[in-house]
C-alpha atoms as a PDB file:
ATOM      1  CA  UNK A   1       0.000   0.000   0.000  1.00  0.00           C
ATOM      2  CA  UNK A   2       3.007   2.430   0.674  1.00  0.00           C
ATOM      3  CA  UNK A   3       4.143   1.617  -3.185  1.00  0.00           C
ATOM      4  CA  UNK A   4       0.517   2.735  -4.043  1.00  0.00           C
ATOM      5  CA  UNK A   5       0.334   5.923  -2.143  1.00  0.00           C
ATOM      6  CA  UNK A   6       3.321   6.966  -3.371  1.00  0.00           C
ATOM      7  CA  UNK A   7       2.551   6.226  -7.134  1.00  0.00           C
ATOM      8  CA  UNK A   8      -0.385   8.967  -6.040  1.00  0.00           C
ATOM      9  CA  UNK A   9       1.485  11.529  -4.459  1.00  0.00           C
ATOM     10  CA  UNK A  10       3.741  11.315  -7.703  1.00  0.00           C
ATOM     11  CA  UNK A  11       0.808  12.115  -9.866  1.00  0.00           C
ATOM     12  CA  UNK A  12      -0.303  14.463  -7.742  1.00  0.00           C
ATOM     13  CA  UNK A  13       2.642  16.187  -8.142  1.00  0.00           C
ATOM     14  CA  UNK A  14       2.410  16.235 -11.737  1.00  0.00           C
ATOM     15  CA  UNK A  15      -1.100  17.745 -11.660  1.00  0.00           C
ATOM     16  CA  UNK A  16       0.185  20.529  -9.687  1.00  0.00           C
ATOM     17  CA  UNK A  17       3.144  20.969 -12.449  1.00  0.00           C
ATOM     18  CA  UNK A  18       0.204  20.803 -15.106  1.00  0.00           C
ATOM     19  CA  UNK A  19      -1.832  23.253 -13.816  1.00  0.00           C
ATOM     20  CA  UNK A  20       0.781  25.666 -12.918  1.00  0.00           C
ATOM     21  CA  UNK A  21       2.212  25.555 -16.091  1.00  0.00           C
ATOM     22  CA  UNK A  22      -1.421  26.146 -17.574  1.00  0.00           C
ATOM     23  CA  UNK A  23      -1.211  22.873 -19.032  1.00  0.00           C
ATOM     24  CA  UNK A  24      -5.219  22.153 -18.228  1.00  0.00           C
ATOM     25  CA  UNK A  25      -6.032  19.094 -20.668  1.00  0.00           C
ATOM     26  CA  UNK A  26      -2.859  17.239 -19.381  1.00  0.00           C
ATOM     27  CA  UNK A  27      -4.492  18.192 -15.691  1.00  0.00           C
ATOM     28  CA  UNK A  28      -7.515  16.729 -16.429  1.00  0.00           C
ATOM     29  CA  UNK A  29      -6.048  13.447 -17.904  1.00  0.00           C
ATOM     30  CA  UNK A  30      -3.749  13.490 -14.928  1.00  0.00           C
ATOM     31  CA  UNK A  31      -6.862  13.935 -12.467  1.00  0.00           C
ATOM     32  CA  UNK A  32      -8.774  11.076 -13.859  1.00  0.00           C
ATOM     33  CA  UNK A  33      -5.535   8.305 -13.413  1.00  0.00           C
ATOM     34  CA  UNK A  34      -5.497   9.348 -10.223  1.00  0.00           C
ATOM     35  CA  UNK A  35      -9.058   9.002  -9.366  1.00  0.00           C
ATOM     36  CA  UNK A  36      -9.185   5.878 -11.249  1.00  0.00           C
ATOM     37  CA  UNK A  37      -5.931   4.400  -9.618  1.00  0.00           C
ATOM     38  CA  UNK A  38      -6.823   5.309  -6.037  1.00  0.00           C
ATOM     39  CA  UNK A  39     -10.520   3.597  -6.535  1.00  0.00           C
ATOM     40  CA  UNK A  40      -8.800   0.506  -7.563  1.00  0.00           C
ATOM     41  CA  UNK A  41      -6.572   0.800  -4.397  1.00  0.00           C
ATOM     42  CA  UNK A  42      -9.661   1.524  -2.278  1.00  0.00           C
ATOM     43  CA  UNK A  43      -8.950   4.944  -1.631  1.00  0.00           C
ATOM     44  CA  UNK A  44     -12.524   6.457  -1.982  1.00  0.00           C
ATOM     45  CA  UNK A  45     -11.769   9.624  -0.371  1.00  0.00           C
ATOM     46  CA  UNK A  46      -8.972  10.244  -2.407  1.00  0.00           C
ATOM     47  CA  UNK A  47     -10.901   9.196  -5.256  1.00  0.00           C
ATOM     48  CA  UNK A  48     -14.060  11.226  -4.646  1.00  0.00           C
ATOM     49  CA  UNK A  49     -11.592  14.213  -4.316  1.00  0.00           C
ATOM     50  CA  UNK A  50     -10.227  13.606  -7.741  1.00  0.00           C
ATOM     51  CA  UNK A  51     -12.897  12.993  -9.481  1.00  0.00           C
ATOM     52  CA  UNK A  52     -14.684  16.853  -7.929  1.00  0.00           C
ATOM     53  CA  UNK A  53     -11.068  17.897  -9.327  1.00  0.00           C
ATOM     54  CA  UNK A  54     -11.931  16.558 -12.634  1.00  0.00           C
ATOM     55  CA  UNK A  55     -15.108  18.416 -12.607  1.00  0.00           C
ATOM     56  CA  UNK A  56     -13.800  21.567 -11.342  1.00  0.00           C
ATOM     57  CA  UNK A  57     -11.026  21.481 -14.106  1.00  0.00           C
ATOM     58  CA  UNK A  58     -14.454  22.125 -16.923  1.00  0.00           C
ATOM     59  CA  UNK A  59     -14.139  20.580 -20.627  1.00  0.00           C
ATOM     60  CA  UNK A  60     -11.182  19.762 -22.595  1.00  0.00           C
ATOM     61  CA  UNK A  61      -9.633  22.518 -24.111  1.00  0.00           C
ATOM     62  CA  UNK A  62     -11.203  25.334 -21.774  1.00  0.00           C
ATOM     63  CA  UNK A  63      -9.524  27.181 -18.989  1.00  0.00           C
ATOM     64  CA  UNK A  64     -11.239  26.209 -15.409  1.00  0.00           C
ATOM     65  CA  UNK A  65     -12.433  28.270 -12.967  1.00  0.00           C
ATOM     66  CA  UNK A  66     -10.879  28.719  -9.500  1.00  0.00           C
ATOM     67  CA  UNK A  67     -12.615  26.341  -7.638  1.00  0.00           C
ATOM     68  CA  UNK A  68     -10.034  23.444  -8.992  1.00  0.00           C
ATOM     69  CA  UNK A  69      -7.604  25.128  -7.109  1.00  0.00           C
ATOM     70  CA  UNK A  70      -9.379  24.029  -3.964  1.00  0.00           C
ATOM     71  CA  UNK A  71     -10.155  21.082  -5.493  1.00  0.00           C
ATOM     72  CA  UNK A  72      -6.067  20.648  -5.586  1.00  0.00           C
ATOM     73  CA  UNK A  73      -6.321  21.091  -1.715  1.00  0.00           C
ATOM     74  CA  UNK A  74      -8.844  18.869  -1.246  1.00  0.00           C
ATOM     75  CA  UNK A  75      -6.744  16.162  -2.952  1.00  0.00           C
ATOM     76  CA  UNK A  76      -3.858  16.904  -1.131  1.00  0.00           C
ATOM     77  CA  UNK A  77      -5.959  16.211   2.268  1.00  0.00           C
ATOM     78  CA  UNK A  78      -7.206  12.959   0.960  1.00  0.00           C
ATOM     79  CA  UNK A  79      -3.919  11.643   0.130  1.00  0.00           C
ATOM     80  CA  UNK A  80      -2.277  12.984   3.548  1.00  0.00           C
ATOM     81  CA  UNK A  81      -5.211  11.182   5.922  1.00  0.00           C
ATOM     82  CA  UNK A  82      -4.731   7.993   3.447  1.00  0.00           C
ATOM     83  CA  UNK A  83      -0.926   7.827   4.073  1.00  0.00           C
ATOM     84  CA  UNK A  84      -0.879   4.539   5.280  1.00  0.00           C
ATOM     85  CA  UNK A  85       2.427   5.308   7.760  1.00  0.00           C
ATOM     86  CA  UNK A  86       0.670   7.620   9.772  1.00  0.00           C
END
């Protein structure tokens, strides 16, 4: 499971490197491996959190609003209260 996590954290990472580089569609592709991989590994929080992310980030090719930035937060605190060496 820590293998897993990390694999999450890592694409979490690269969402935040997507966004901030305005890089939206690669964002939203991002978004959706990461909600899909963290259902498979059980993580419905995290999951949930994603996929809101994946809303919040709007159609392809459009810039989002701001809410995906809290969306990003909300993310983050998934994956933080899933770390499973806590």
């Amino acid at each position: 499971m820590v293998m897993v996590h990390a694999g999450l954290v890592m694409d979490l990472f690269a969402i935040d490197a997507a966004t901030i580089s305005s890089d939206f569609d690669e964002a939203r592709f991002l978004t959706m491996v990461l909600a899909q991989n963290a259902d498979l590994a059980g993580l419905t929080s995290v999951a949930e959190a994603a996929a809101r992310m994946t809303l919040a980030l709007g159609p392809e090719g459009h810039s989002p609003g701001d809410a995906y930035c809290i969306c990003l937060i909300e993310v983050e605190r998934a994956l933080a209260d899933a770390d499973p060496l806590q």
